[in-house]
C-alpha atoms as a PDB file:
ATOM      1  CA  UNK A   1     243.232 183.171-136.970  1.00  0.00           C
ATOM      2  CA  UNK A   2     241.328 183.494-140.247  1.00  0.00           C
ATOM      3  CA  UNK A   3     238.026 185.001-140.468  1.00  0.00           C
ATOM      4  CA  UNK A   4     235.849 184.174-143.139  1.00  0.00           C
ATOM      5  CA  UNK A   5     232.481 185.571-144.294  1.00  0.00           C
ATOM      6  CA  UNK A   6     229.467 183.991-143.835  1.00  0.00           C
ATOM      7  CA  UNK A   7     229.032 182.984-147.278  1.00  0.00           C
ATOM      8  CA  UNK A   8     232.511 181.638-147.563  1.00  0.00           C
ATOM      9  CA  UNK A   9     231.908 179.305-144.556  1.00  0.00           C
ATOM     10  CA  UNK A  10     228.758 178.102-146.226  1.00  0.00           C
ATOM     11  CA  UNK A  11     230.946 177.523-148.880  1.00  0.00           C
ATOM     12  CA  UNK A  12     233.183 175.542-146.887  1.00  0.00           C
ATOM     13  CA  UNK A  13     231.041 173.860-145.525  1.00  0.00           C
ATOM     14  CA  UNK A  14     229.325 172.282-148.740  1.00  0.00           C
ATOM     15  CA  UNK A  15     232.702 171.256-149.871  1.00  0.00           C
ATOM     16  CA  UNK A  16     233.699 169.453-146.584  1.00  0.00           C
ATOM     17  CA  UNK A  17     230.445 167.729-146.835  1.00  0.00           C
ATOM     18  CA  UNK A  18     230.932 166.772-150.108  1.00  0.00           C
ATOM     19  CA  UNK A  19     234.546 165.146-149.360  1.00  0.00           C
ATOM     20  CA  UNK A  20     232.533 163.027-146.328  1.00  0.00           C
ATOM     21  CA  UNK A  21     229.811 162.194-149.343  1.00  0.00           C
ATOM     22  CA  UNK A  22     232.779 160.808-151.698  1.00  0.00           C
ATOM     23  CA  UNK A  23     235.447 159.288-149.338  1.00  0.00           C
ATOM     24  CA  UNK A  24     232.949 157.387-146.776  1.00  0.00           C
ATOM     25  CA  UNK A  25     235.058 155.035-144.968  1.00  0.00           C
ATOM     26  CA  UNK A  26     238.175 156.287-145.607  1.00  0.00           C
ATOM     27  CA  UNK A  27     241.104 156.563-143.071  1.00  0.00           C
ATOM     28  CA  UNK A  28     241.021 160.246-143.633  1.00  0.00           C
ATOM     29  CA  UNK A  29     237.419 160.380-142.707  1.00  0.00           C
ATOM     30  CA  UNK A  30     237.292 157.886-140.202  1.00  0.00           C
ATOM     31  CA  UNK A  31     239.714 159.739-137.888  1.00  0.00           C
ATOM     32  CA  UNK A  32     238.219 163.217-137.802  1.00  0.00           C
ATOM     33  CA  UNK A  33     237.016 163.427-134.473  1.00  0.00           C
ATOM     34  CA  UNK A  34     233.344 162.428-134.448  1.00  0.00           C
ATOM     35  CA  UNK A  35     233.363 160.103-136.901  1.00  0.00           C
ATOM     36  CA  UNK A  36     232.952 156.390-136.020  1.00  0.00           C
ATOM     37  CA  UNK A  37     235.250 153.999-137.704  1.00  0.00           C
ATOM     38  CA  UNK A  38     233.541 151.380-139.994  1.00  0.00           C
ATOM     39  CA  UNK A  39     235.236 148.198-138.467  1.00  0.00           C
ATOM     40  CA  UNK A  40     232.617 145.939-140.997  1.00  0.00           C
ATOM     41  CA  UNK A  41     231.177 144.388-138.011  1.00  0.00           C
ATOM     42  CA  UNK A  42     227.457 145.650-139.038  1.00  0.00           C
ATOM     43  CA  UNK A  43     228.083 143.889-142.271  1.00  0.00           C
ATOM     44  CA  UNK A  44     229.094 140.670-140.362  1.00  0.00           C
ATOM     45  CA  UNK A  45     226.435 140.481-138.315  1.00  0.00           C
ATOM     46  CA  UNK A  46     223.533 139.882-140.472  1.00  0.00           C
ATOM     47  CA  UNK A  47     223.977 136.278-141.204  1.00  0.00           C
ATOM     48  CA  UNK A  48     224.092 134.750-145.121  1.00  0.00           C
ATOM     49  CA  UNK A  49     220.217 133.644-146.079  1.00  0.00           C
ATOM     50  CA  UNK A  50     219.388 130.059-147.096  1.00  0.00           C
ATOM     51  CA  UNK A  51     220.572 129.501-151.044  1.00  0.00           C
ATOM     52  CA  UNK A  52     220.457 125.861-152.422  1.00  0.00           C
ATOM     53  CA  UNK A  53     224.082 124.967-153.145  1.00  0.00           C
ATOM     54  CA  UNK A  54     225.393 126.425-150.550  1.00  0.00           C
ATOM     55  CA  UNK A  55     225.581 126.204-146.728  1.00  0.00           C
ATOM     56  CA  UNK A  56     222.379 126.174-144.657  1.00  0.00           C
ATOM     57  CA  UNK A  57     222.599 129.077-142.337  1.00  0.00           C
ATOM     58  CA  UNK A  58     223.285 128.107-138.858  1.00  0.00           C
ATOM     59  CA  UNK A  59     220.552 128.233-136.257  1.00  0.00           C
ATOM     60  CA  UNK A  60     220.096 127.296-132.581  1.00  0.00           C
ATOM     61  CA  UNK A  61     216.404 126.550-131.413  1.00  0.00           C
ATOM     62  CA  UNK A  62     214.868 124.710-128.530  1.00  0.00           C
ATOM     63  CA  UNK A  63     212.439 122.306-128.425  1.00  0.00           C
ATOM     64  CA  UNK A  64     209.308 121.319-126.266  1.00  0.00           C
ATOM     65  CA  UNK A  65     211.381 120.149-123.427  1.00  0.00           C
ATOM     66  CA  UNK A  66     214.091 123.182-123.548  1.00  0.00           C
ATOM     67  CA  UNK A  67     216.657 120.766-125.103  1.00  0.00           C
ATOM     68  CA  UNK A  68     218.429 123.384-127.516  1.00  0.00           C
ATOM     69  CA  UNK A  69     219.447 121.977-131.256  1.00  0.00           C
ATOM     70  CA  UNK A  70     222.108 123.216-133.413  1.00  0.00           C
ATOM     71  CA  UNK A  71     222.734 122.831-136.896  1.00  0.00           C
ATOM     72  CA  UNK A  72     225.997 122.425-136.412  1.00  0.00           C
ATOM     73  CA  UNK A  73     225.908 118.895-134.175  1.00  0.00           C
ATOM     74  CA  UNK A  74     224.026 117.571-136.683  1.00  0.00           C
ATOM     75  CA  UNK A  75     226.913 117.648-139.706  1.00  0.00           C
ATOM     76  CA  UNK A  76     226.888 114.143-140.780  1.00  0.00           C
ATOM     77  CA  UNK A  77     223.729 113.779-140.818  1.00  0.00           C
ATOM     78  CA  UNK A  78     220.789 114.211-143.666  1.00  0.00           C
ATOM     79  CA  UNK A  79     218.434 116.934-142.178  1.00  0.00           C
ATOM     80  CA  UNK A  80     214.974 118.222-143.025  1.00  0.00           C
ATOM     81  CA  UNK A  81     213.416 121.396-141.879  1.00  0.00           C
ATOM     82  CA  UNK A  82     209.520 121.449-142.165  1.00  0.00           C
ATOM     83  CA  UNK A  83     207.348 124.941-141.088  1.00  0.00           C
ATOM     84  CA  UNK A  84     203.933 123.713-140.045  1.00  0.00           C
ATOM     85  CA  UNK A  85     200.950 126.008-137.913  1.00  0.00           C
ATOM     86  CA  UNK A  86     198.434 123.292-137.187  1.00  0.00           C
ATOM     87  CA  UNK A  87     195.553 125.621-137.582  1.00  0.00           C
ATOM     88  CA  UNK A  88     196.836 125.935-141.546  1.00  0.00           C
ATOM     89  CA  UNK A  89     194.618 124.159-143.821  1.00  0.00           C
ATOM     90  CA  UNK A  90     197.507 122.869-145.863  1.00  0.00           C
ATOM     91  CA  UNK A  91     198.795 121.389-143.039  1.00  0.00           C
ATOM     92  CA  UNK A  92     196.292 119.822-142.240  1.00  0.00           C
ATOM     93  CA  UNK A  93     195.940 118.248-145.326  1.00  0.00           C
ATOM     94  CA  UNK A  94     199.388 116.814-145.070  1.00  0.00           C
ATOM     95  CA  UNK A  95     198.479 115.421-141.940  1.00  0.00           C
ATOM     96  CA  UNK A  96     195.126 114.512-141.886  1.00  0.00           C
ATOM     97  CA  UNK A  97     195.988 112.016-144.405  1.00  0.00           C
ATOM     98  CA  UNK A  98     199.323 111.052-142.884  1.00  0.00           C
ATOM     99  CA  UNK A  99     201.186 111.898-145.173  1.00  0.00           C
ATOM    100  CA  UNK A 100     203.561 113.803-143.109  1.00  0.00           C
ATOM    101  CA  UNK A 101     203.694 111.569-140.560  1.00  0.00           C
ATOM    102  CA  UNK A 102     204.849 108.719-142.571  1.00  0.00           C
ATOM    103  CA  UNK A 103     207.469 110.673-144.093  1.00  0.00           C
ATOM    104  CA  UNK A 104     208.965 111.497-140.891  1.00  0.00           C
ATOM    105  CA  UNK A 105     208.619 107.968-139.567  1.00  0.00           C
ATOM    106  CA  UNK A 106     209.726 106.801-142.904  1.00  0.00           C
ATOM    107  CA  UNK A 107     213.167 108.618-142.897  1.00  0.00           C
ATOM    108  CA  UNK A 108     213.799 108.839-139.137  1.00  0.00           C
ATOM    109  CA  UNK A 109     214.025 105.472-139.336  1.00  0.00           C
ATOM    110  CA  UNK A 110     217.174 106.051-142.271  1.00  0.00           C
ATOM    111  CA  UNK A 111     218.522 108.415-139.751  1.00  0.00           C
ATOM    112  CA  UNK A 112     217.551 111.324-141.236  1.00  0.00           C
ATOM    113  CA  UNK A 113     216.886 114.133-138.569  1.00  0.00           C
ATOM    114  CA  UNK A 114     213.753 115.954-139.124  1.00  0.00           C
ATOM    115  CA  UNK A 115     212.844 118.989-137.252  1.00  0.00           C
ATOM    116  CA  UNK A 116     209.250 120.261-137.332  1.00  0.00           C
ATOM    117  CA  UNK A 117     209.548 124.299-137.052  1.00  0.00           C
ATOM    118  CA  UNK A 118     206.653 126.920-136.083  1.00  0.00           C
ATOM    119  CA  UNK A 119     207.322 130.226-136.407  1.00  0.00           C
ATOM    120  CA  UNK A 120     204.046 131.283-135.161  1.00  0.00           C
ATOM    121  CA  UNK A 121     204.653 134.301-133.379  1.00  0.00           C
ATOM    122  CA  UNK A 122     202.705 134.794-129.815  1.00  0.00           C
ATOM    123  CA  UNK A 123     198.896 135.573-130.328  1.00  0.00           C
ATOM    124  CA  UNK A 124     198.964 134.478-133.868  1.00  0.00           C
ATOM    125  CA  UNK A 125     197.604 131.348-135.806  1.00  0.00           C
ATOM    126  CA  UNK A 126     199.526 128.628-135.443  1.00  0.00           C
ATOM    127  CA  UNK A 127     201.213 130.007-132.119  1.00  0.00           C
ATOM    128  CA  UNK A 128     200.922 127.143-128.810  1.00  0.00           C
ATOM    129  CA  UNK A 129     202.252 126.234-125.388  1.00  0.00           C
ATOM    130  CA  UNK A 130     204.903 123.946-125.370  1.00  0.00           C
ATOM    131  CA  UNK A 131     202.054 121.417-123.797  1.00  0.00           C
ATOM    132  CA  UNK A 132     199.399 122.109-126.281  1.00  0.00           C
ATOM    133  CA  UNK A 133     202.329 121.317-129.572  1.00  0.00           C
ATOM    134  CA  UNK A 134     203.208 118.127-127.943  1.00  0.00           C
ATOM    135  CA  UNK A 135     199.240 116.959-127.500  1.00  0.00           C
ATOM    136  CA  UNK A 136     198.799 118.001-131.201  1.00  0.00           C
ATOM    137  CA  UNK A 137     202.023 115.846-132.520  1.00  0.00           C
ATOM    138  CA  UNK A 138     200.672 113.107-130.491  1.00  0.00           C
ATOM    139  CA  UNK A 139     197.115 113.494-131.365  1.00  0.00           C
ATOM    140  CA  UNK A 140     197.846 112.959-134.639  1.00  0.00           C
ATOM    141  CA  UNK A 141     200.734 110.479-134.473  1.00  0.00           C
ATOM    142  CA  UNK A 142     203.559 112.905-135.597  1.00  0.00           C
ATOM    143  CA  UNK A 143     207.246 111.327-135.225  1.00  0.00           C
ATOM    144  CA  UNK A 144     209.713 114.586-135.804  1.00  0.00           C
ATOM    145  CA  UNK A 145     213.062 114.065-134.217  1.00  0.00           C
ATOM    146  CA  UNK A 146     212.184 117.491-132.496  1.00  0.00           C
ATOM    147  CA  UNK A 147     209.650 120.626-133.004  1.00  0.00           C
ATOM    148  CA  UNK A 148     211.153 123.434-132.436  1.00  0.00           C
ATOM    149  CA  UNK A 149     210.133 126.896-131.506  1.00  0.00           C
ATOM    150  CA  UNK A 150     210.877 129.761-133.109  1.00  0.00           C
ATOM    151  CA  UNK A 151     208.491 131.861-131.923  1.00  0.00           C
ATOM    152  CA  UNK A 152     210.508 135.576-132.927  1.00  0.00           C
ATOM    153  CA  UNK A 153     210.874 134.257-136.153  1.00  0.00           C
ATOM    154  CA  UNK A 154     214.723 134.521-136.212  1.00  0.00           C
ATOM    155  CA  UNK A 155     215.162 130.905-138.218  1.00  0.00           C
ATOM    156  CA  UNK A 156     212.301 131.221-140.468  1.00  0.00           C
ATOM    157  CA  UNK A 157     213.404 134.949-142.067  1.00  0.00           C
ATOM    158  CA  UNK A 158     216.842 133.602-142.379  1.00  0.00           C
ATOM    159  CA  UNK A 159     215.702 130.344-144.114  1.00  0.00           C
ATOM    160  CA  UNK A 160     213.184 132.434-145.922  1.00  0.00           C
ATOM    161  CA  UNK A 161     210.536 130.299-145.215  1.00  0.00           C
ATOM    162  CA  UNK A 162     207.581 131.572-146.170  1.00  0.00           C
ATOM    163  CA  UNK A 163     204.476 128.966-145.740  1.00  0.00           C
ATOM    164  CA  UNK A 164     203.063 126.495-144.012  1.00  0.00           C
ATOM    165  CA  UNK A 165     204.481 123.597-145.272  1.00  0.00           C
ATOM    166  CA  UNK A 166     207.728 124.642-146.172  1.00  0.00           C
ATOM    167  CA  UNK A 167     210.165 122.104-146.601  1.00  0.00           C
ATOM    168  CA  UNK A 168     214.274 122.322-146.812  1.00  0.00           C
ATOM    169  CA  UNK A 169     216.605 119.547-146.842  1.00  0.00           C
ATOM    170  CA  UNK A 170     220.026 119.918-145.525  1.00  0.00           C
ATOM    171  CA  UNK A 171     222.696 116.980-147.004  1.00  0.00           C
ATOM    172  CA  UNK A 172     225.509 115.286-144.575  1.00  0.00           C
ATOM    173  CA  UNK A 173     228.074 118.194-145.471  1.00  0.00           C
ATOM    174  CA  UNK A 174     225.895 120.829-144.365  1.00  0.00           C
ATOM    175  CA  UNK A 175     224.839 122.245-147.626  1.00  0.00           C
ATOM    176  CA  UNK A 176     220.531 123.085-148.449  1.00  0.00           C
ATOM    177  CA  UNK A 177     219.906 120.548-150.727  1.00  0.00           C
ATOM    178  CA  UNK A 178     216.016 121.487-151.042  1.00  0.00           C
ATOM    179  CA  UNK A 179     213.939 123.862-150.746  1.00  0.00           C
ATOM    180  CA  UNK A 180     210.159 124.338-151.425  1.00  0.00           C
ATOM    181  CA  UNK A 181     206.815 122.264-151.694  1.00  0.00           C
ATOM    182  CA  UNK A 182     206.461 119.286-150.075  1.00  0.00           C
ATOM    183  CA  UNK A 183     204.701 117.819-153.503  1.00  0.00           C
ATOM    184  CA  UNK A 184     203.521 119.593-156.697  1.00  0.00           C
ATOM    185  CA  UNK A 185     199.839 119.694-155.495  1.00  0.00           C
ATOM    186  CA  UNK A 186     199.005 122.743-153.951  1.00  0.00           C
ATOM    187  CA  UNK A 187     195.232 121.977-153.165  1.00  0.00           C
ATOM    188  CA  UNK A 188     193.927 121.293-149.807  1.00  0.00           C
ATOM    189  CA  UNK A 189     191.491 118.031-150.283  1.00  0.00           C
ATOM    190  CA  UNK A 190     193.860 115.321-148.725  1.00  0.00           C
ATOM    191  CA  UNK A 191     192.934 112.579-151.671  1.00  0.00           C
ATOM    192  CA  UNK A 192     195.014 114.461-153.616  1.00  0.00           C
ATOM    193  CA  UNK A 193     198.208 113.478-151.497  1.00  0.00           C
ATOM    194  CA  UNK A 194     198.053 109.727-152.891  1.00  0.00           C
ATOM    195  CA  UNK A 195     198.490 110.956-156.344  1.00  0.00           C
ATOM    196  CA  UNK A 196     201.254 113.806-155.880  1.00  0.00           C
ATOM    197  CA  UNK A 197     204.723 114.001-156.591  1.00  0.00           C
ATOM    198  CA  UNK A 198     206.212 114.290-153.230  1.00  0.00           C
ATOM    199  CA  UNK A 199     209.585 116.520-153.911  1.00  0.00           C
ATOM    200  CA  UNK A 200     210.629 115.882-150.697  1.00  0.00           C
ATOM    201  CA  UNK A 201     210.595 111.592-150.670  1.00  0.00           C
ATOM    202  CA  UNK A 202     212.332 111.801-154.091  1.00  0.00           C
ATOM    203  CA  UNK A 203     215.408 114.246-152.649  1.00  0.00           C
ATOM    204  CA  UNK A 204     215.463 112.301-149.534  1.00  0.00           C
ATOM    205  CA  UNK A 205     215.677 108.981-151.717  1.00  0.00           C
ATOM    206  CA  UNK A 206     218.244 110.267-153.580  1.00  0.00           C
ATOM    207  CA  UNK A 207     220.496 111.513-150.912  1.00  0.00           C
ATOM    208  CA  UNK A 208     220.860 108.441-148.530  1.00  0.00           C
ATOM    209  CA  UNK A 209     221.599 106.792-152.212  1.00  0.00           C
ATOM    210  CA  UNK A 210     224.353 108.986-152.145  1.00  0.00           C
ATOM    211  CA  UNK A 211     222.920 110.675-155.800  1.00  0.00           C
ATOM    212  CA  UNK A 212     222.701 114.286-156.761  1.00  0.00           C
ATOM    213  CA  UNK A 213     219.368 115.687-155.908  1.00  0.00           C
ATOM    214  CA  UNK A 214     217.397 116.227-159.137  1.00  0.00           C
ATOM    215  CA  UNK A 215     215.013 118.174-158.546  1.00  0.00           C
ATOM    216  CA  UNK A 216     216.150 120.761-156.054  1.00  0.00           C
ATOM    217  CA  UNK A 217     213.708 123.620-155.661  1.00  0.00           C
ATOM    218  CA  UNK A 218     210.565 124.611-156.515  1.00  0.00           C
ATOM    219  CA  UNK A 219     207.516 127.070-155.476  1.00  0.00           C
ATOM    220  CA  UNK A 220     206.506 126.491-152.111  1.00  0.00           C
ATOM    221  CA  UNK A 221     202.588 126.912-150.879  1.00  0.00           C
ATOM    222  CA  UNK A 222     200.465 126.510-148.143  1.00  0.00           C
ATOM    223  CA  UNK A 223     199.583 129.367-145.710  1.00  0.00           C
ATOM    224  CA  UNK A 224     201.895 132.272-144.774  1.00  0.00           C
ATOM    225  CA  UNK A 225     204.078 131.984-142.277  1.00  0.00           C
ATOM    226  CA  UNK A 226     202.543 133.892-139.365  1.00  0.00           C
ATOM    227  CA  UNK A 227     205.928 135.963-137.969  1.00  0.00           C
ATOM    228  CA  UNK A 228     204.952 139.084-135.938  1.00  0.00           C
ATOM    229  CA  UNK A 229     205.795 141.491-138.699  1.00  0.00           C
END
């Protein structure tokens, strides 16, 4: 067996690093005995964020009751996503002047699905029992198809929703149609609701007419969304 100096296995050393440094994931590397293949399963994992133009991420969430919806029964259909936290002044603009409410009336009754989402997570604003969301919706005359819960805040990161309102709109084939505002108003006095351009009623409009949506994004705002971290 070879002996080397102390120096020389420094030496050694440095350069075998090095190789590890330069090659990564290569099959050379990957079978030296403690080193972990890269299968490209940590890559998978993390799921694609929402883009418009391009498929809306796929999410499973319960609602009130513990019914569990999936994006992916719902191909076929025209479906809007809409953060809300009740305690957000924004909100309650939106709602105080029904606005929201007879948007979701409005287009539930085209078929569109609309799913009212709170990310609040637990001891934050916006964050309720199950009892206390469904006396709120009905307090105030809300018709969702569902509200859902996403109280870890697994939907909203991946849809990269960021306030209260925040608004997407999924087309019939499953692609983000919308995302942003509800309107181009971002006050909080609910007179100004009568004389805003609602984004949303326009894409919807256009969609169910079986158009191109024309105006497709725009700068969301409203109150953040309260996630845990």
């Amino acid at each position: 067996m070879i002996k080397y100096s102390k120096s020389t296995q420094k030496l050694l050393a440095l350069l075998f690093m090095t190789a590890v440094l330069c090659l990564g994931n290569s099959p050379f590397i990957s079978s030296l005995p403690g080193f972990a293949k890269d299968s490209g399963k940590a890559k998978q994992a993390g799921a694609s964020k929402a883009k418009v133009g391009k498929a809306a991420p796929q999410f499973a969430l319960k609602d009130l009751d513990g019914k569990v919806w999936k994006l992916s029964k719902l191909k076929g259909k025209v479906v809007v996503l809409e953060w809300f936290n009740h305690g957000c002044p924004f909100v309650k603009k939106h709602y105080d002047s029904g606005n929201m409410q007879k948007l979701q009336k409005q287009f539930t009754d085209k078929g569109v699905v609309w799913l009212s989402v709170c990310s609040s997570a637990e001891g934050r604003q916006g964050f309720q029992s199950a009892e206390k969301h469904k006396e709120m919706f009905k307090d105030k005359g809300g018709a969702p198809s569902a509200v859902l819960v996403d109280a870890d805040g697994k939907v909203g990161k991946l849809y990269d929703a960021k306030t209260t309102p925040h608004m997407f709109i999924i087309n019939k084939e499953g692609i983000l149609a919308y995302a942003g505002a509800i309107d181009d108003t971002p006050g909080v006095d609910k007179n100004e609701v009568k004389d805003a351009k609602n984004f949303v009623a326009k894409a919807l409009d256009e969609l169910l007419a079986g158009k191109a949506v024309s105006v497709s994004s725009s700068k969301a705002y409203g109150c953040s969304v309260k996630y845990a971290n």
